[in-house]
N, C-alpha and C. Protein backbone atom coordinates (compact mmCIF):
# COMPACT_ATOMS: atom_id res chain seq x y z
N UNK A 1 0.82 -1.20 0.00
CA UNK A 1 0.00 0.00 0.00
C UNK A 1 0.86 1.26 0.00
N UNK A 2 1.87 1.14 0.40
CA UNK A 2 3.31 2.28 1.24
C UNK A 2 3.87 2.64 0.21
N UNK A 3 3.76 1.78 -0.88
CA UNK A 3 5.23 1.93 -1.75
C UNK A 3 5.20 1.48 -3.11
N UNK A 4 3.35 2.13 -3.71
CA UNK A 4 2.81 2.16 -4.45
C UNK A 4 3.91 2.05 -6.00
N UNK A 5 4.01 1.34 -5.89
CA UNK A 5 4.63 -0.16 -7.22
C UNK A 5 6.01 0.66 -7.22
N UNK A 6 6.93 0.64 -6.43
CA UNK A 6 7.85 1.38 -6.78
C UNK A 6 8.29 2.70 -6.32
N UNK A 7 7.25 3.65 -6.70
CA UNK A 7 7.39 4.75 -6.58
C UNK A 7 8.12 5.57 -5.39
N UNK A 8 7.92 4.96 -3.78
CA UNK A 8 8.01 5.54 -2.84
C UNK A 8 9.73 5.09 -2.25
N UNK A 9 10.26 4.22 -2.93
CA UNK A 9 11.43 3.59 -2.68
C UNK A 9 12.63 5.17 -2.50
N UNK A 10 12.79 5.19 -1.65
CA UNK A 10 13.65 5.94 -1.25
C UNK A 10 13.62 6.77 0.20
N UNK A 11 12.12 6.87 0.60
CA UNK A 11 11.30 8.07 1.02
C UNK A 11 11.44 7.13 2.35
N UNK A 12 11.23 8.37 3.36
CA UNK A 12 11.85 8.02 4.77
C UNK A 12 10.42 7.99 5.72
N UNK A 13 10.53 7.50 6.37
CA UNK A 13 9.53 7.17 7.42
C UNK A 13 9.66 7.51 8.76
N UNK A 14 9.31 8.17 9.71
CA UNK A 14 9.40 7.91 11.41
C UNK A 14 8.28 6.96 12.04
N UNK A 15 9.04 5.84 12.05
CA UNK A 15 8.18 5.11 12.86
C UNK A 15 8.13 4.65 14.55
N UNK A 16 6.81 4.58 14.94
CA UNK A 16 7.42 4.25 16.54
C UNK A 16 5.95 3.39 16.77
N UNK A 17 5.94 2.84 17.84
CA UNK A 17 5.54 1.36 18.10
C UNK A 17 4.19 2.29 19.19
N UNK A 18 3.47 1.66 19.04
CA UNK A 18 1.74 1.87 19.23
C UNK A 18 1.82 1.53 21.20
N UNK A 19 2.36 2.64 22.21
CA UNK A 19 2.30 1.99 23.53
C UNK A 19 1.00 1.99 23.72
N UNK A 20 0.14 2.39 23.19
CA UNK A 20 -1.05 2.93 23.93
C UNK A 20 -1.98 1.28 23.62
N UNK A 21 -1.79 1.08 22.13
CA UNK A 21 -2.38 -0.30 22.01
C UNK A 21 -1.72 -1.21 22.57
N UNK A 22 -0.24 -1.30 22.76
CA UNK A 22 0.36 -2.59 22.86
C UNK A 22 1.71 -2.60 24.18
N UNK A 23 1.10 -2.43 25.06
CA UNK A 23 1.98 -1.89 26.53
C UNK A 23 3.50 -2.91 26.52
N UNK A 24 2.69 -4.15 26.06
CA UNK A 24 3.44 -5.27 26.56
C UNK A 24 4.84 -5.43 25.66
N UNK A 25 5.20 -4.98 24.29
CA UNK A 25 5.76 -5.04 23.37
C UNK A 25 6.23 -3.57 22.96
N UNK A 26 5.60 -2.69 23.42
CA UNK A 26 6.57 -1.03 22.70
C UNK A 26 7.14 -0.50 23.73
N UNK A 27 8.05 0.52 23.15
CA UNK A 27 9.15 0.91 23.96
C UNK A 27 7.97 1.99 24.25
N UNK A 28 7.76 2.81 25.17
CA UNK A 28 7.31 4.28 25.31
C UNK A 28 8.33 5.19 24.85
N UNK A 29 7.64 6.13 24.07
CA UNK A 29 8.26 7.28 23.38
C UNK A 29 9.78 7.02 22.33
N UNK A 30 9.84 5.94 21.82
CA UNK A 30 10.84 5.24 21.18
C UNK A 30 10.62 5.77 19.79
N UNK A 31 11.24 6.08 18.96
CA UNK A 31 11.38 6.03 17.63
C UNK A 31 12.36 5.89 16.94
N UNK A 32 12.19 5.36 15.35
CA UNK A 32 13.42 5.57 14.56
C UNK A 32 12.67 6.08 13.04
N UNK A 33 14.20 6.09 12.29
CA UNK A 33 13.65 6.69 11.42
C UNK A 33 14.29 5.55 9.67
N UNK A 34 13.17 5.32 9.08
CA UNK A 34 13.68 4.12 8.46
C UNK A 34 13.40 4.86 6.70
N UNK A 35 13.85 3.80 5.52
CA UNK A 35 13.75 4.46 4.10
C UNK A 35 13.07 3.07 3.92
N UNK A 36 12.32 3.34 2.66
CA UNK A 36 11.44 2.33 2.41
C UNK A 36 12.42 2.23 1.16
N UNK A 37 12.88 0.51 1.13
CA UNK A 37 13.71 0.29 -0.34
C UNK A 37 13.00 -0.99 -0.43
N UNK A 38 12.22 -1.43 -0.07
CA UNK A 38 11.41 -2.47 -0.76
C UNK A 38 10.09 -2.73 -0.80
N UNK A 39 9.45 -3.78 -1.04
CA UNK A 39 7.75 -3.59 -1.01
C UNK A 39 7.43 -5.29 -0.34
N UNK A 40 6.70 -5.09 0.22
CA UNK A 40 6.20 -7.06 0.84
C UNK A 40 4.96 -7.35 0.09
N UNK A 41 5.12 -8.48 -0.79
CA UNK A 41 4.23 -9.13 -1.77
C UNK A 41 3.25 -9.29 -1.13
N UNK A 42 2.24 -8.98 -1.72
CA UNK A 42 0.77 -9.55 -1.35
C UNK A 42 0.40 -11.25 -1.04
N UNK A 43 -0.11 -11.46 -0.66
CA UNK A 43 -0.20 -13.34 -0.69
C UNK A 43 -2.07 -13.62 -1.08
N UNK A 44 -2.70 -11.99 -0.70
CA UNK A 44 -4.05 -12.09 -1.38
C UNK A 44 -5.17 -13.26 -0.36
N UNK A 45 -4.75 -13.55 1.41
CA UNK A 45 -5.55 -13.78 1.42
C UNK A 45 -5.44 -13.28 3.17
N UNK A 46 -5.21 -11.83 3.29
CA UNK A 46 -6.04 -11.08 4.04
C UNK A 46 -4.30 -10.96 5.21
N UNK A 47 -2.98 -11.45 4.42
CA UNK A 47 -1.85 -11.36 5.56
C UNK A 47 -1.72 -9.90 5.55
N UNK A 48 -0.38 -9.48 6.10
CA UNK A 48 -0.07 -8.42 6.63
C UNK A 48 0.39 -7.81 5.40
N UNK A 49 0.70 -8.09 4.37
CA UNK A 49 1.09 -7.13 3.23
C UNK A 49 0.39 -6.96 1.81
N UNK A 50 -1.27 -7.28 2.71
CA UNK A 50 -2.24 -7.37 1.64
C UNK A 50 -3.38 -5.57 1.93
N UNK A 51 -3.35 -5.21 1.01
CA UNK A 51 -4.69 -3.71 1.34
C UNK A 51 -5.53 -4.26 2.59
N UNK A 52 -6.08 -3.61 2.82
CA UNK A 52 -5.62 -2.16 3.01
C UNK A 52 -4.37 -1.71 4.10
N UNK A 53 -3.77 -3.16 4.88
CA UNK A 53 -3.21 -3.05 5.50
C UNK A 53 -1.24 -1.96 5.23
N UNK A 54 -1.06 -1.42 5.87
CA UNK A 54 0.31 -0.43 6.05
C UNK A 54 0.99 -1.49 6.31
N UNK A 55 2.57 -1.79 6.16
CA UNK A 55 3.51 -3.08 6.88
C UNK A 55 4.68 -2.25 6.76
N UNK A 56 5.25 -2.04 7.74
CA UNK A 56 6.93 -1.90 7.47
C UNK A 56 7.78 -3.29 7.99
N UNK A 57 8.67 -3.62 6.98
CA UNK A 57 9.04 -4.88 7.23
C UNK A 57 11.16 -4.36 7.67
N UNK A 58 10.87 -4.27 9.09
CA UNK A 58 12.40 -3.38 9.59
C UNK A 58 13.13 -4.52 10.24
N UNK A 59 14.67 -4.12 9.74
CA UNK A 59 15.57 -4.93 10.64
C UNK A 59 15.69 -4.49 11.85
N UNK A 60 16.65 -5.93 12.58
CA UNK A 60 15.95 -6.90 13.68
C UNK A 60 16.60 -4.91 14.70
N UNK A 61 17.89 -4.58 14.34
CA UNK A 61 18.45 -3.76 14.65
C UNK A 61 16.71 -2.02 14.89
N UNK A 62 16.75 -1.94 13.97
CA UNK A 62 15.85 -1.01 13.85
C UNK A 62 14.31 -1.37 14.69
N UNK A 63 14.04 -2.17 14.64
CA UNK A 63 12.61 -3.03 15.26
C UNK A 63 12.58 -2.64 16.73
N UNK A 64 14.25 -3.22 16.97
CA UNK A 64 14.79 -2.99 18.51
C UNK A 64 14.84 -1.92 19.40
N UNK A 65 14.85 -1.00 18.21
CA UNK A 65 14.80 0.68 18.81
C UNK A 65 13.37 1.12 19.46
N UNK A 66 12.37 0.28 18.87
CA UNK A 66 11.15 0.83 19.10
C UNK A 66 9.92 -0.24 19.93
N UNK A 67 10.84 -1.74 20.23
CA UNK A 67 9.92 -2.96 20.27
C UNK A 67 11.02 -3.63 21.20
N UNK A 68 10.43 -4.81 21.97
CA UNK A 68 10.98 -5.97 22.78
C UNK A 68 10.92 -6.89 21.69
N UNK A 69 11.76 -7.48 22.01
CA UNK A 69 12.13 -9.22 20.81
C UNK A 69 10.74 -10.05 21.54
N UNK A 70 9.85 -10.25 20.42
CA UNK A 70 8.92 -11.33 21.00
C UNK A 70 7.64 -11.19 20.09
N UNK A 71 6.91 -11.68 20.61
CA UNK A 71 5.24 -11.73 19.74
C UNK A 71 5.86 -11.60 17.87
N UNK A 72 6.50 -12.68 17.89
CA UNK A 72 7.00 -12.56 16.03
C UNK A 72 7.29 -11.27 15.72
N UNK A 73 7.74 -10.62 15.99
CA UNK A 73 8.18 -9.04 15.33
C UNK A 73 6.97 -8.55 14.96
N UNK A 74 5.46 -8.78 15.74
CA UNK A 74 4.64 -7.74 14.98
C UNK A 74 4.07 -6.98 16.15
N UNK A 75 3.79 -5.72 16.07
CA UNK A 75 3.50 -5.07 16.65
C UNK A 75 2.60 -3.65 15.70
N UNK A 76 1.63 -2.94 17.07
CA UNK A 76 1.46 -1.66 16.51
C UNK A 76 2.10 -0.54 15.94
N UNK A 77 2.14 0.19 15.00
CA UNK A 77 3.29 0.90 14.77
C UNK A 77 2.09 2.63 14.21
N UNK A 78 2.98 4.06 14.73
CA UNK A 78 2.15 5.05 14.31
C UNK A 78 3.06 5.76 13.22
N UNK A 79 3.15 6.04 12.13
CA UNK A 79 3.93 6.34 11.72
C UNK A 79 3.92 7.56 10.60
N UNK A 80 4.67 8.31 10.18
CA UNK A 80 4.41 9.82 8.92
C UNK A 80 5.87 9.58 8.42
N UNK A 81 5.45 10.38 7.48
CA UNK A 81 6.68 10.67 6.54
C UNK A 81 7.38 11.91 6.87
N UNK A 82 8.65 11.97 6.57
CA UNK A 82 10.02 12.66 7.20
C UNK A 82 10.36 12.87 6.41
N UNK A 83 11.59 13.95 6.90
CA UNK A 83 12.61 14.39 5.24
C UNK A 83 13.91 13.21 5.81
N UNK A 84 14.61 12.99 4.86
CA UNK A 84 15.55 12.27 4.37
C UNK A 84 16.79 12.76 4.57
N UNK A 85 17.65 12.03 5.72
CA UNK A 85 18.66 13.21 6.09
C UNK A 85 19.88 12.04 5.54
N UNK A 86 20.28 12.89 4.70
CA UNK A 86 21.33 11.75 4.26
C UNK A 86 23.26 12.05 4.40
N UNK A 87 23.97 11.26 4.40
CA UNK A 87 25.50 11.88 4.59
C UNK A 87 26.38 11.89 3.49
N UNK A 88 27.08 12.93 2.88
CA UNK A 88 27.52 12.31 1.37
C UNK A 88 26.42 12.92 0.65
N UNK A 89 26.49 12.79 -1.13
CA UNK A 89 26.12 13.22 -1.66
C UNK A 89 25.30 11.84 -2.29
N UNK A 90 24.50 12.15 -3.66
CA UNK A 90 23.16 10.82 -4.37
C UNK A 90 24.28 9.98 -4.79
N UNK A 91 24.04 8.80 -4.90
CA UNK A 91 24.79 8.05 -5.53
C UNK A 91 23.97 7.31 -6.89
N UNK A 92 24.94 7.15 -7.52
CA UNK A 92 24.60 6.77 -9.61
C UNK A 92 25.34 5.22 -9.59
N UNK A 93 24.39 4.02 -9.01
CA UNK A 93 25.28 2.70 -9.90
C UNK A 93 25.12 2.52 -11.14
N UNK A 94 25.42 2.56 -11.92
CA UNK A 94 25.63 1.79 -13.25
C UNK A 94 25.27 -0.04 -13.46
N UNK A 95 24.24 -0.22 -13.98
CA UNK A 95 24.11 -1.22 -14.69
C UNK A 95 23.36 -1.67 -16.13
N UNK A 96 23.41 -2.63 -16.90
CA UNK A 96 22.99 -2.97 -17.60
C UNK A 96 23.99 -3.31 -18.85
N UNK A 97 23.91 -2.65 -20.13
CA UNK A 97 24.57 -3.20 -20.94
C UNK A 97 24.53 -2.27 -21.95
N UNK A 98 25.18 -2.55 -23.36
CA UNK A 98 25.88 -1.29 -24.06
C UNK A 98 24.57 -0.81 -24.62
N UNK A 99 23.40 -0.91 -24.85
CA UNK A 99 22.41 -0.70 -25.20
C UNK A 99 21.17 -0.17 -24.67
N UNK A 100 21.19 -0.76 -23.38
CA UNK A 100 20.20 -0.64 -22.12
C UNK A 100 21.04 -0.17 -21.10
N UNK A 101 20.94 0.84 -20.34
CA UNK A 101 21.40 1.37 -19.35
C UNK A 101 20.42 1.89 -18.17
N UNK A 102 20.89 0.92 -17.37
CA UNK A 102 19.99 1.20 -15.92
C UNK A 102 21.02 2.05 -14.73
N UNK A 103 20.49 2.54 -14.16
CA UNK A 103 21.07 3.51 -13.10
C UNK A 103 20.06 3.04 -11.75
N UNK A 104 20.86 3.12 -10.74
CA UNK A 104 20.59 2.85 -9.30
C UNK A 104 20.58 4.12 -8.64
N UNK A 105 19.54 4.33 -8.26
CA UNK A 105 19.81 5.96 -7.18
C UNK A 105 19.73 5.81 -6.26
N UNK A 106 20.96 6.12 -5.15
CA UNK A 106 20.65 5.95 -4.13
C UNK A 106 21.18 7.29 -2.93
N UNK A 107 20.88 6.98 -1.38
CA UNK A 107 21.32 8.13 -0.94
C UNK A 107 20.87 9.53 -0.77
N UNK A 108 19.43 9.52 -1.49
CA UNK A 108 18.92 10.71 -1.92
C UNK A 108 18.28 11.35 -0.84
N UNK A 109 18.75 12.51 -0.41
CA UNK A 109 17.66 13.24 0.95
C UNK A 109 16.36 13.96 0.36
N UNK A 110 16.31 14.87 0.91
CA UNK A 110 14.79 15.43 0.95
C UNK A 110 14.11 14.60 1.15
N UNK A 111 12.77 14.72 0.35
CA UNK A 111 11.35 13.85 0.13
C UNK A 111 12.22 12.23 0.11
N UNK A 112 13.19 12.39 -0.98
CA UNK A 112 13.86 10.84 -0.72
C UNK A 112 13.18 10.11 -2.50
N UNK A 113 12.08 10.41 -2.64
CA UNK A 113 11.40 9.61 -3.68
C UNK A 113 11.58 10.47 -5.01
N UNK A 114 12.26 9.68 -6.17
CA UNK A 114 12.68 10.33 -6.85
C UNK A 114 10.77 10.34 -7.73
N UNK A 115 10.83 11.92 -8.74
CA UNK A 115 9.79 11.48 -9.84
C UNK A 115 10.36 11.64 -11.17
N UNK A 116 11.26 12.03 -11.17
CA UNK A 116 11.43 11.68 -12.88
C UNK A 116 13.19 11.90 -12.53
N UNK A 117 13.85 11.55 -13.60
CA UNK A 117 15.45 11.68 -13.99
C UNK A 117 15.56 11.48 -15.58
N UNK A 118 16.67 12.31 -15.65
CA UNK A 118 17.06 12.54 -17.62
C UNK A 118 18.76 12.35 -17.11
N UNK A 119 19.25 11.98 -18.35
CA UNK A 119 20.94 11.37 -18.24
C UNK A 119 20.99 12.28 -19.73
N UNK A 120 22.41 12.69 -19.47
CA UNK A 120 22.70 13.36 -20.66
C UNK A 120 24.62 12.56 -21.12
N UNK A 121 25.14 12.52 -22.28
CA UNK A 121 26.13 12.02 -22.12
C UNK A 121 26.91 13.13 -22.57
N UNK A 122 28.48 13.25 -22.46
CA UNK A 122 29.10 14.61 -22.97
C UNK A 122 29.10 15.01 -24.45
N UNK A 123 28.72 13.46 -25.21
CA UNK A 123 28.86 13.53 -27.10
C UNK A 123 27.83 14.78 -27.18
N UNK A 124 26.76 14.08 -26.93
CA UNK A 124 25.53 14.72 -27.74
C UNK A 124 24.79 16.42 -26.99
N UNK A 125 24.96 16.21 -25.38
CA UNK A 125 24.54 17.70 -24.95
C UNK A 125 23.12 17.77 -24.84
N UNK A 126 22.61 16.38 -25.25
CA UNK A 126 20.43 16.82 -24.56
C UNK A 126 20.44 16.01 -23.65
N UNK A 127 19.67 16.30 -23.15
CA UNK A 127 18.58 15.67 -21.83
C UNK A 127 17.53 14.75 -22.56
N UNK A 128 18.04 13.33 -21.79
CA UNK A 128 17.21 12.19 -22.42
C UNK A 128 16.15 12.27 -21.38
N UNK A 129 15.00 11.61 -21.55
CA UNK A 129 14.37 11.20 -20.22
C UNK A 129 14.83 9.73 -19.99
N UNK A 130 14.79 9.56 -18.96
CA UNK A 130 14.98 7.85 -18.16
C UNK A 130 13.63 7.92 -17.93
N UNK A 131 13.13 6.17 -18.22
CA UNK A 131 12.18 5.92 -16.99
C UNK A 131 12.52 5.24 -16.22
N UNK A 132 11.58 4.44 -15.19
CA UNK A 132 11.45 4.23 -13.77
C UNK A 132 11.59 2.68 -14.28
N UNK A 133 11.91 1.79 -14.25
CA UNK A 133 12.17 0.48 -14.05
C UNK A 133 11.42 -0.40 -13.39
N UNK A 134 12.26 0.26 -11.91
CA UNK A 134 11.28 -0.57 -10.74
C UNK A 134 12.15 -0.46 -9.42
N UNK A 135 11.81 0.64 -8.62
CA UNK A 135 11.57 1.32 -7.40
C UNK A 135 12.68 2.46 -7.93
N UNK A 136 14.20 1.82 -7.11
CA UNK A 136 15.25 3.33 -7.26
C UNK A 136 15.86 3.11 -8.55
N UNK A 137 15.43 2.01 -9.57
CA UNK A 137 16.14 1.59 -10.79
C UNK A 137 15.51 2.22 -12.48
N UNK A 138 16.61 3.22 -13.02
CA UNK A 138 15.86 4.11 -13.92
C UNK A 138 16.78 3.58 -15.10
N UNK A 139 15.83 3.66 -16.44
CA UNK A 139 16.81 2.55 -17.73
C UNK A 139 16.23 3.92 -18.58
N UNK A 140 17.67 3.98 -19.64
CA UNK A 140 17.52 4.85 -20.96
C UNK A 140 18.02 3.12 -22.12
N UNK A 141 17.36 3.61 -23.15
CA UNK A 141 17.74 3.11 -24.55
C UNK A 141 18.79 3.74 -25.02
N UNK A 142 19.76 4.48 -24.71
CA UNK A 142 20.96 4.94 -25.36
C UNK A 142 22.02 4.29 -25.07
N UNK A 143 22.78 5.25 -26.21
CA UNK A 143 24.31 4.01 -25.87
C UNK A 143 24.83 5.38 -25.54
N UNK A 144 25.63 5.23 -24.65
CA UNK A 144 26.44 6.45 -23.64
C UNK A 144 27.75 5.74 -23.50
N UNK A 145 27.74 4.94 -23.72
CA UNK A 145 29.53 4.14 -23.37
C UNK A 145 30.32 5.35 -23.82
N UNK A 146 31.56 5.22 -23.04
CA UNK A 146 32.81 6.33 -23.37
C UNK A 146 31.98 7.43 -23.11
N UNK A 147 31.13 7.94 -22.36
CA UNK A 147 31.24 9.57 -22.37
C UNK A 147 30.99 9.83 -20.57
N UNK A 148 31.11 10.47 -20.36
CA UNK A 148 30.67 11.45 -19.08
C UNK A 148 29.43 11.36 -19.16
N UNK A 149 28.56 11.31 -18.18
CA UNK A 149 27.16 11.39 -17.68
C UNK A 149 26.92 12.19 -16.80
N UNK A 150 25.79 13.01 -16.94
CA UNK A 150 25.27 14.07 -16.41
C UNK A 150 24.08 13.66 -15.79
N UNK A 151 23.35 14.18 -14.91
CA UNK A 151 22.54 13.63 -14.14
C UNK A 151 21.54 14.59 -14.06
N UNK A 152 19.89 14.76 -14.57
CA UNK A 152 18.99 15.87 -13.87
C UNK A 152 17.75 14.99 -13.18
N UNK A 153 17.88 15.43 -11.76
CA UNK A 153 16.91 14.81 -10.61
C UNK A 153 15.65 15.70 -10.29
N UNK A 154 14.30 15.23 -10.54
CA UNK A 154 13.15 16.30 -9.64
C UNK A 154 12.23 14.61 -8.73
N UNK A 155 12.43 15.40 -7.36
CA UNK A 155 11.89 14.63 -6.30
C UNK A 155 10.41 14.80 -6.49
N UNK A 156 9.22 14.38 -5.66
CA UNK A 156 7.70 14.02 -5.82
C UNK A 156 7.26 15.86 -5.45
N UNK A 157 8.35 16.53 -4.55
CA UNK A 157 8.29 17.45 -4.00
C UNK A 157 8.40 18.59 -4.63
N UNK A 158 8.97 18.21 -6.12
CA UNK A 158 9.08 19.20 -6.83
C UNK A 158 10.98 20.09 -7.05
N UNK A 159 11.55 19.54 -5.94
CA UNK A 159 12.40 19.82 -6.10
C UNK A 159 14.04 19.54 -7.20
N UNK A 160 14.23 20.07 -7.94
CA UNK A 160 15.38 19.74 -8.84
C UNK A 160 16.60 19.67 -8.71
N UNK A 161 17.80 18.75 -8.77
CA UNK A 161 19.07 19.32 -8.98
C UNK A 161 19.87 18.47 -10.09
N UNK A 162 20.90 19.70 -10.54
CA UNK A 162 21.70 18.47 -12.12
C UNK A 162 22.76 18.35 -11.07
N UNK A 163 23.48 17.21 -11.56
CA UNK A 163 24.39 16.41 -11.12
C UNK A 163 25.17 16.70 -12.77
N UNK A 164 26.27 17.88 -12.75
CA UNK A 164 26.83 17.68 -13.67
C UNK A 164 28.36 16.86 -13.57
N UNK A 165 28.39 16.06 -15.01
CA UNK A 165 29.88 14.86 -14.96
C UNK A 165 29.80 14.17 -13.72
N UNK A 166 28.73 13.66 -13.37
CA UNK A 166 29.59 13.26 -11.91
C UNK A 166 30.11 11.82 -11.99
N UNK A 167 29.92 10.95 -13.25
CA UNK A 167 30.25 9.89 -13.49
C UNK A 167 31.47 10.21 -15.14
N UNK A 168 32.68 9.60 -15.12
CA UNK A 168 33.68 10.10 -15.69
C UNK A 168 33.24 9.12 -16.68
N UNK A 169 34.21 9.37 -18.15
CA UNK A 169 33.90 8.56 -19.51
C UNK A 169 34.69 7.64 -19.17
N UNK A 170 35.34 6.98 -17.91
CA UNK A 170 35.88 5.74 -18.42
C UNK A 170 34.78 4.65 -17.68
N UNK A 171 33.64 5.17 -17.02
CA UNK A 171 33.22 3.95 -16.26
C UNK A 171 32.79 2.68 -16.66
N UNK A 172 32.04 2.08 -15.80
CA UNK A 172 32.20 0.69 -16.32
C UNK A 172 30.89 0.50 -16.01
N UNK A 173 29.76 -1.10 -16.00
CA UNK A 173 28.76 -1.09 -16.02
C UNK A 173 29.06 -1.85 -14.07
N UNK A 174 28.71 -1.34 -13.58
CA UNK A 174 28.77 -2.71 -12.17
C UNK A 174 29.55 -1.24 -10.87
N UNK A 175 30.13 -0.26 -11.41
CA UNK A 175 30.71 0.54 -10.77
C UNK A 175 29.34 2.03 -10.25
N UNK A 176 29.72 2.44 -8.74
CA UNK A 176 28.88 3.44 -8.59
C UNK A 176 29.89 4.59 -8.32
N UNK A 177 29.12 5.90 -8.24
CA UNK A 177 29.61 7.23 -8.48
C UNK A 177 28.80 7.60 -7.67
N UNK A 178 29.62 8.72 -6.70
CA UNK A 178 28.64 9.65 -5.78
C UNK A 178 28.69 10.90 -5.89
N UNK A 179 27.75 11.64 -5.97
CA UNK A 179 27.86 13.84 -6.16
C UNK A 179 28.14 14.23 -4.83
N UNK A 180 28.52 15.60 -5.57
CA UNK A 180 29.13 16.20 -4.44
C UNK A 180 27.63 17.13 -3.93
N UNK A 181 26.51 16.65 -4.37
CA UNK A 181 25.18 17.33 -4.55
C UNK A 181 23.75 16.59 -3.91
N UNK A 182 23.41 17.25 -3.07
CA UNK A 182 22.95 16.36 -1.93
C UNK A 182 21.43 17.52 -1.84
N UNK A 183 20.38 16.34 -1.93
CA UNK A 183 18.49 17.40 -1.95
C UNK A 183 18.59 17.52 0.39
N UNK A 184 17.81 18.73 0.41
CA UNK A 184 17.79 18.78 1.78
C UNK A 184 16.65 19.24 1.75
């Protein structure tokens, strides 16, 4: 429901554990603050990661901040969305192949959830659009091998920034790159 096919993969959460419903299992006044990078499959017959139900599915580390080890890791949880405080600048993996080129975004503050990205290479000088793949994973049809890549980011929030060269013409497909350019 959270992480509507993709889309929300990046975007940060404060979550904290329900004392008021569940005395026996939450910390009082406990919170953390988590990024949603995946989604929990439906099974379609009424479990915890089926509509209308919310699920955050957090490590054992993070759980701990806000919960006692017990009752299977489930508990009440109250939770909103946060800005994205990140250290370092976005990071650009590289994958795919000389034809198909997928990019990994990661690292991203603000809102956290990217809505659109364009890759430009140093030959040609336009702004391609990328689309969305599937969550932080964005694919162009160009061939960009040998050039410098340029980067333009707008979050759900509206906010923009280019990432110029930040990936050099010798890279490779399997290698990541980080900016010195960071959304707040």
């Amino acid at each position: 429901m959270l992480f509507r096919d993709g889309e929300v993969c990046g975007a940060c959460y404060q979550v904290m554990c329900d004392y008021r419903v569940d005395p026996k299992w939450c910390l009082i006044r406990r919170s953390v603050t988590i990024t949603a990078t995946n989604f929990c499959p439906p099974n379609n017959h009424g479990g915890w990661c089926d509509p209308p139900y919310h699920h955050f599915d957090m490590s054992m580390p993070a759980f701990l901040r806000i919960a006692r080890q017990g009752n299977e890791g489930i508990v009440p949880v109250l939770y909103r969305r946060v800005a994205c405080k990140r250290r370092g600048g976005v990071r650009f993996t590289l994958k795919g192949q000389s034809n198909f080129n997928m990019v990994m975004i990661s690292n991203v503050g603000g809102s956290g959830d990217v809505k659109a990205v364009w890759i430009r290479g140093s030959r040609n000088g336009v702004w391609l659009p990328m689309h969305r793949n599937w969550g932080a994973n964005w694919q162009s049809s160009a061939d960009l091998r040998n050039q410098r890549l340029s980067f333009k980011m707008t979050l759900v929030d509206g906010k923009t920034l280019v990432f110029l060269s930040v990936v050099p013409s010798t890279w490779r497909f399997g290698q990541t790159f980080s900016s010195h350019n960071q959304f707040f």
